[in-house]
Protein backbone atom coordinates (compact mmCIF):
# COMPACT_ATOMS: atom_id res chain seq x y z
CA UNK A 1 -47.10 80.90 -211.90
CA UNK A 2 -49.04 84.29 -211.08
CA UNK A 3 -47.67 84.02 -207.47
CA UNK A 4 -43.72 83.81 -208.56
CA UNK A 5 -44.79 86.49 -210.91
CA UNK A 6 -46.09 89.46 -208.61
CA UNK A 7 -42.40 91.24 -207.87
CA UNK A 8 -40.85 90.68 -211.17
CA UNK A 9 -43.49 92.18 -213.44
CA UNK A 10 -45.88 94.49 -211.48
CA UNK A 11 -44.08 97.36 -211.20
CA UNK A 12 -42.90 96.53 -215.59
CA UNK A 13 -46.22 97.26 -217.16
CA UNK A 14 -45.61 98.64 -220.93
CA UNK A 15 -48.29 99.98 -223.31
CA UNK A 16 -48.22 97.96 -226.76
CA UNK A 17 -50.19 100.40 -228.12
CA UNK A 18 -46.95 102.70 -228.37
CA UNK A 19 -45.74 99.78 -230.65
CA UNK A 20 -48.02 100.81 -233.35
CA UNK A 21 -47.07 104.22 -233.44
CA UNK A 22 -42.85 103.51 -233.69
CA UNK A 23 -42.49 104.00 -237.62
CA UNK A 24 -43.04 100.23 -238.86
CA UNK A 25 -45.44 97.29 -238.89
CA UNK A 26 -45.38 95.83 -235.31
CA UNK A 27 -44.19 91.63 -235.78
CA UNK A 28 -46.60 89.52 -233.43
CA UNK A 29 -46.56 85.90 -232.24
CA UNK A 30 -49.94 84.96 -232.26
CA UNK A 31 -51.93 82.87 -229.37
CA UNK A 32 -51.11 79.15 -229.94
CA UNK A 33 -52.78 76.51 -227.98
CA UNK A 34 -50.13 74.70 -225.90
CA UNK A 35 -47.15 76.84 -228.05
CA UNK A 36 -47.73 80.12 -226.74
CA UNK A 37 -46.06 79.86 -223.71
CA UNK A 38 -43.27 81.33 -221.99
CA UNK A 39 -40.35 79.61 -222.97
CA UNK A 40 -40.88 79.94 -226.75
CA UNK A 41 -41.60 83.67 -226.09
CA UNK A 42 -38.61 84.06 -225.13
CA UNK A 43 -37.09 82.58 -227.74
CA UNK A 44 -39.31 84.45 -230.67
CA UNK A 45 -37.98 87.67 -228.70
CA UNK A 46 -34.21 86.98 -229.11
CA UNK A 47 -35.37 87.30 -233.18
CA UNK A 48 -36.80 90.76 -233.41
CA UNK A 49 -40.78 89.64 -232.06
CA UNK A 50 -41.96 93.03 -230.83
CA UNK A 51 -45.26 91.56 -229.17
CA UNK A 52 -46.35 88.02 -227.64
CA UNK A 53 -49.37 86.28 -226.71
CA UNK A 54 -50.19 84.09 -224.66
CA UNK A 55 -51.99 80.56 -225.47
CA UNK A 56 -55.70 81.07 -225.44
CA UNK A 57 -57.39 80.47 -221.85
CA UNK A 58 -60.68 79.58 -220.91
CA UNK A 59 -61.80 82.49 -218.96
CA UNK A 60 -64.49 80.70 -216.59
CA UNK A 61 -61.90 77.43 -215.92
CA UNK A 62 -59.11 80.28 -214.75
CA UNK A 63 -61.64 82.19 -212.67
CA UNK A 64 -62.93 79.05 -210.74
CA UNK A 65 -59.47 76.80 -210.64
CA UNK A 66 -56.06 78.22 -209.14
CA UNK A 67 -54.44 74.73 -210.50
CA UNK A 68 -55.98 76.24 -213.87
CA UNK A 69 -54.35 79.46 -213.41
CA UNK A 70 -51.11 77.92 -212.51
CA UNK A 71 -50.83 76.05 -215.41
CA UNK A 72 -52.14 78.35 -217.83
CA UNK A 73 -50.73 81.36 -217.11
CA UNK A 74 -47.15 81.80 -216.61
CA UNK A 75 -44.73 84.91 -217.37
CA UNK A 76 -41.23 86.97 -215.84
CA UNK A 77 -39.31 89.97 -216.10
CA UNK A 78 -38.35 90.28 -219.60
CA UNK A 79 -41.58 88.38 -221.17
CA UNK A 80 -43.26 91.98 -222.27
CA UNK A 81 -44.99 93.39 -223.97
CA UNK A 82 -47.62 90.38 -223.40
CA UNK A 83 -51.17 90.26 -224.19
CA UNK A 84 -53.53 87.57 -222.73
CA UNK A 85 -56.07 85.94 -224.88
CA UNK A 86 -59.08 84.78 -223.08
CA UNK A 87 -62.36 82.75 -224.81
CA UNK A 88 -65.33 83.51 -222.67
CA UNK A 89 -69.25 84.09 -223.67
CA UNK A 90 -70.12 85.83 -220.42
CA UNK A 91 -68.15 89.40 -219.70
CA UNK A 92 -68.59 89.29 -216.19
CA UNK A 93 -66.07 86.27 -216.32
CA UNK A 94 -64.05 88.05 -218.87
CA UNK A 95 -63.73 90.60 -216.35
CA UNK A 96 -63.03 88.52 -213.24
CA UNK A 97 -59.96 86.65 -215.70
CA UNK A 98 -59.14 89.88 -216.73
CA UNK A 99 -58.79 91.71 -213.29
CA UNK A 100 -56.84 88.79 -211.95
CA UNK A 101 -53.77 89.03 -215.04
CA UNK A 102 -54.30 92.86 -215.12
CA UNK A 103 -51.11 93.30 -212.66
CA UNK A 104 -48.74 90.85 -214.65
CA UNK A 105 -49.88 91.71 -218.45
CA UNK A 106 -49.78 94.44 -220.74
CA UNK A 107 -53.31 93.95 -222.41
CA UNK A 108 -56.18 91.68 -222.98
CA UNK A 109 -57.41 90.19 -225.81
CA UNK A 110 -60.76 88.35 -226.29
CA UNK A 111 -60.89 85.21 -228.88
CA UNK A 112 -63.76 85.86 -231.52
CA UNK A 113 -63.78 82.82 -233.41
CA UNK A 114 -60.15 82.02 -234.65
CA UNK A 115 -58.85 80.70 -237.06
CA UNK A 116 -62.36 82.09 -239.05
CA UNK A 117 -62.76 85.55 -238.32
CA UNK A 118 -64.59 86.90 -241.59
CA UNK A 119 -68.06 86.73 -243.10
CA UNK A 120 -68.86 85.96 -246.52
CA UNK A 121 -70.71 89.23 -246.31
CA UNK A 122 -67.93 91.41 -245.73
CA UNK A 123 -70.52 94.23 -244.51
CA UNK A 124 -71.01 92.18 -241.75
CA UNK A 125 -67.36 91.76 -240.53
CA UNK A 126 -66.70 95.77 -240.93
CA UNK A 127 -69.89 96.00 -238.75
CA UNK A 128 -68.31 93.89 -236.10
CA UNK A 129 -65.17 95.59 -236.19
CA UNK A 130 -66.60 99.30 -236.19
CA UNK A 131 -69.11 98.04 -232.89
CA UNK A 132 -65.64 96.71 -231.68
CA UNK A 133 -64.00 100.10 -232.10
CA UNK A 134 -67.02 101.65 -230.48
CA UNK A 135 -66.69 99.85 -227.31
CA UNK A 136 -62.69 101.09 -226.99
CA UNK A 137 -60.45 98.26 -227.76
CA UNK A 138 -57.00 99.38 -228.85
CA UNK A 139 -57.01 97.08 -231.83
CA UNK A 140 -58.50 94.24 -233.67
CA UNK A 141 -56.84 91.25 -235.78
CA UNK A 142 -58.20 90.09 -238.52
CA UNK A 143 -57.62 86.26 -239.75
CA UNK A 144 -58.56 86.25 -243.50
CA UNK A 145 -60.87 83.48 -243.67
CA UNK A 146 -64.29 82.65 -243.61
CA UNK A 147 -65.19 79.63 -241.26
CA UNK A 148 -65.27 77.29 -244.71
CA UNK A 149 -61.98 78.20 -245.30
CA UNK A 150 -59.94 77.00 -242.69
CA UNK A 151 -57.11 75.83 -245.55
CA UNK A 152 -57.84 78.09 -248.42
CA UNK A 153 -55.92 81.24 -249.39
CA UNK A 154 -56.16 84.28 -246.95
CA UNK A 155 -58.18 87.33 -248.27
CA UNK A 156 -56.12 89.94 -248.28
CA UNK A 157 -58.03 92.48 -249.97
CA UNK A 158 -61.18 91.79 -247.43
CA UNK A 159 -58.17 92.75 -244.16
CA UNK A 160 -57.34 95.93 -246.59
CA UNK A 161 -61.16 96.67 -246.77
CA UNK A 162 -61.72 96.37 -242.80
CA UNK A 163 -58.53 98.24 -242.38
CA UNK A 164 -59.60 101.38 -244.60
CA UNK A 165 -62.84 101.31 -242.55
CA UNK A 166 -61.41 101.63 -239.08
CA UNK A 167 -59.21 104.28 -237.21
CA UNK A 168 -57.98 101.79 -234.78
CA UNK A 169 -54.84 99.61 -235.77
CA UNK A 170 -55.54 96.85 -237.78
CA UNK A 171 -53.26 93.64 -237.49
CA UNK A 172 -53.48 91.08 -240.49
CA UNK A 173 -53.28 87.03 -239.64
CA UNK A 174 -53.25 83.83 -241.96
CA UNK A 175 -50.43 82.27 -243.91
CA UNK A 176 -47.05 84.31 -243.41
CA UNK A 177 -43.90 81.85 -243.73
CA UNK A 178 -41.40 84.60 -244.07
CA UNK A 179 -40.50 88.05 -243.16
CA UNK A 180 -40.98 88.92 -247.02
CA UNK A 181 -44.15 87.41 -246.64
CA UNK A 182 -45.33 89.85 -243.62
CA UNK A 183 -43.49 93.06 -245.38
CA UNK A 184 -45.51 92.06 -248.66
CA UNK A 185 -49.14 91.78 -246.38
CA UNK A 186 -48.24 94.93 -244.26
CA UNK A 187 -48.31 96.38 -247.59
CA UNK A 188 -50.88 94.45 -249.55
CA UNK A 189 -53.42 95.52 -246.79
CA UNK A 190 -52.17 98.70 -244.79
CA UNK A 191 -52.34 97.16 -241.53
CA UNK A 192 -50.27 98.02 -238.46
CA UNK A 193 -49.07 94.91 -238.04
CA UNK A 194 -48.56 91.10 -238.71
CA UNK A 195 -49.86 87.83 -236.53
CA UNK A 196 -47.77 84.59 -237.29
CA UNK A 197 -48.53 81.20 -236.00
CA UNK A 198 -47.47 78.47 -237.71
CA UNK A 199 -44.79 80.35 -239.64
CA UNK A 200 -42.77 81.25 -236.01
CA UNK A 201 -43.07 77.65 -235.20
CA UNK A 202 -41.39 76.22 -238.10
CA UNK A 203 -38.52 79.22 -238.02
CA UNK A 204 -38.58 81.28 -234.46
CA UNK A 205 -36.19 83.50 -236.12
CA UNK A 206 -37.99 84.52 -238.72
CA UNK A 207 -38.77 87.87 -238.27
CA UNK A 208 -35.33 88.67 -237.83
CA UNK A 209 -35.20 87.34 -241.39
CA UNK A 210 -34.01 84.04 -241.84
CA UNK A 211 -35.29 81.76 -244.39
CA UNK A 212 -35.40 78.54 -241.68
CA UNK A 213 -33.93 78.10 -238.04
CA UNK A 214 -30.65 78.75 -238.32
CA UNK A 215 -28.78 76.38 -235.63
CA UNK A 216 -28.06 79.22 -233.48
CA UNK A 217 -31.25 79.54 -232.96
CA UNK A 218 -32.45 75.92 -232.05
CA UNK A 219 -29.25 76.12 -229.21
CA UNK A 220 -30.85 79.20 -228.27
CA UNK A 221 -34.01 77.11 -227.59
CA UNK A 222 -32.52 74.15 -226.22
CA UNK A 223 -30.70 76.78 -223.59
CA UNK A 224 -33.81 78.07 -223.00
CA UNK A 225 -36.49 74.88 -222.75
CA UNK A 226 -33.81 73.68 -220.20
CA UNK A 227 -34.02 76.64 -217.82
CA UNK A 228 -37.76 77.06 -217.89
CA UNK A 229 -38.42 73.42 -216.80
CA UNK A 230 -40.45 72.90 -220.48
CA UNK A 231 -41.89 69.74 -220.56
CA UNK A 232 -40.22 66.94 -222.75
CA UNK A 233 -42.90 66.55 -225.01
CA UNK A 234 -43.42 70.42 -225.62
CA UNK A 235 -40.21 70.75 -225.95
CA UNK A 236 -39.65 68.02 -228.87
CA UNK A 237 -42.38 69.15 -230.51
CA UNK A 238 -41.10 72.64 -230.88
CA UNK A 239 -37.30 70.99 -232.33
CA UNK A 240 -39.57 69.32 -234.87
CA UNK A 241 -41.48 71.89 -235.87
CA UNK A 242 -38.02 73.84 -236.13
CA UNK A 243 -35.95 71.05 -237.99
CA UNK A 244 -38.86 70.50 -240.54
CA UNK A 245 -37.13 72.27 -242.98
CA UNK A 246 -33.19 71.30 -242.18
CA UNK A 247 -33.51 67.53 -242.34
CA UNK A 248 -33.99 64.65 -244.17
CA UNK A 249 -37.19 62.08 -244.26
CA UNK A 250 -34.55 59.14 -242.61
CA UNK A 251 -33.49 61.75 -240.24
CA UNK A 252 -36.59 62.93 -239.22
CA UNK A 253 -37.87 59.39 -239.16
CA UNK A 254 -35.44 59.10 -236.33
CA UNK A 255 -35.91 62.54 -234.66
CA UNK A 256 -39.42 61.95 -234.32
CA UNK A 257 -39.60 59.25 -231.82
CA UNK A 258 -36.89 60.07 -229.62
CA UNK A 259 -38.40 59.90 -226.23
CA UNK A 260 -36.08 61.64 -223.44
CA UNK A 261 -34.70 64.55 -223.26
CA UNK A 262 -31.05 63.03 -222.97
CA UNK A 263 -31.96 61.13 -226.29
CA UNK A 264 -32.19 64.46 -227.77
CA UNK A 265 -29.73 66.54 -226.85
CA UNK A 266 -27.44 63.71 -227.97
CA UNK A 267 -29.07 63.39 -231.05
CA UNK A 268 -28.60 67.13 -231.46
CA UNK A 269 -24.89 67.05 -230.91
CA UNK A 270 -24.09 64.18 -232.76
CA UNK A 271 -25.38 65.88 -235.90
CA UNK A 272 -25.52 69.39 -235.62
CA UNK A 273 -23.20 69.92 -232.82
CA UNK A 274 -25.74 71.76 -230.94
């Protein structure tokens, strides 16, 4: 909650913008609805994560609700560099959300229409971005998809095009399952650096390079999930999200609708010793 938060991090503030200027592609966890939060940031930061957001908020229900801004918006000591993503339509309540995070976060980022953030006219998008630019933000990412193509193949070369149009860093989003996969965009396109969503929940340790969640790393999360307080049924999601790869259909058949916590930590150390 903000008000646990004020000693721990207002006095920590770090500018991610330094990230992009360190010698190599900054590694991003990207803003996931109800997955963003900060238990599995901490986790994605044990495995070489250089940047976090948070879940997206709705700007105008923080503003007006403190229960909203309790449960939204949660962070500590070691949970930086974070960025807040807000969705609002009116900037004076952009503002207001902003000025009220400003002491406890590192940046602010406004949601523009994810997952589709390119036009079929590709003019258009570079338009966007260079008006972006022009009003100061440190840096814009681009998801490689028009808003048809919410399951089609990411356009790379459109992200390379934006990027050779701006001076700004450019951060390329859509599709990366691997490390190889984010090396091979970073690139592909030139950017500065590479959004994952999906591909951090089914391996938190991937950008320290593992192929899929190495045990060590779902521990890691138990240990973790446990201390923060997570909520059973976040927390089980995340473990199946994380096993997807590492079991079998009969054994996810009986993962899947374990329903305490106590169920699964047995469950966990009858099979994996975790």
């Amino acid at each position: 909650m903000i008000s646990d938060a004020i000693e721990t991090t207002q006095c920590q503030r770090k500018d991610p913008v330094d990230l992009f200027h360190s010698g190599h592609f900054v590694k991003i966890c990207a803003p996931m609805v109800r997955y963003s939060k900060l238990a599995f940031r901490t986790l994605v930061r044990k495995y070489n994560c250089d940047l976090c957001y948070t879940p997206m908020i709705i700007a105008a229900d923080f503003v007006r609700s403190v229960k909203a801004r309790d449960s939204e918006f949660t962070t500590s000591k070691g949970d930086r560099p974070l960025i807040v993503q807000f969705a609002a339509n009116e900037a004076q309540v952009l503002s207001d959300a902003a000025r009220i995070v400003c002491p406890f976060a590192d940046g602010i980022d406004l949601n523009c229409g994810c997952p589709q953030r390119i036009h079929d006219d590709l003019k258009r998008t570079v338009d966007l971005c260079r008006k972006a630019e022009a009003t100061g933000v440190s840096w814009i990412t681009v998801h490689g998809r028009n808003v048809e193509e919410r399951h089609q193949p990411v356009h790379y070369d459109a992200i390379k095009i934006i990027k050779q149009n701006m001076s700004i860093p450019i951060v390329a989003n859509g599709d990366v399952k691997t490390l190889k996969d984010a090396e091979n965009i970073h690139h592909m396109t030139g950017t500065d650096g590479v959004m994952v969503a999906r591909g951090l929940l089914a391996n938190p340790a991937m950008f320290a390079g593992y192929e899929e969640t190495p045990l060590k790393c779902i521990q890691d999360w138990v240990d973790i999930a446990l201390e923060h307080g997570t909520p059973f049924t976040c927390f089980h999601h995340h473990l199946m999200y994380m096993m997807e790869r590492i079991t079998s259909k009969q054994e996810k058949r009986v993962f899947n609708v374990l329903s305490s916590t106590s169920a699964v930590l047995d469950y966990l150390n009858d099979h994996y010793g975790v």
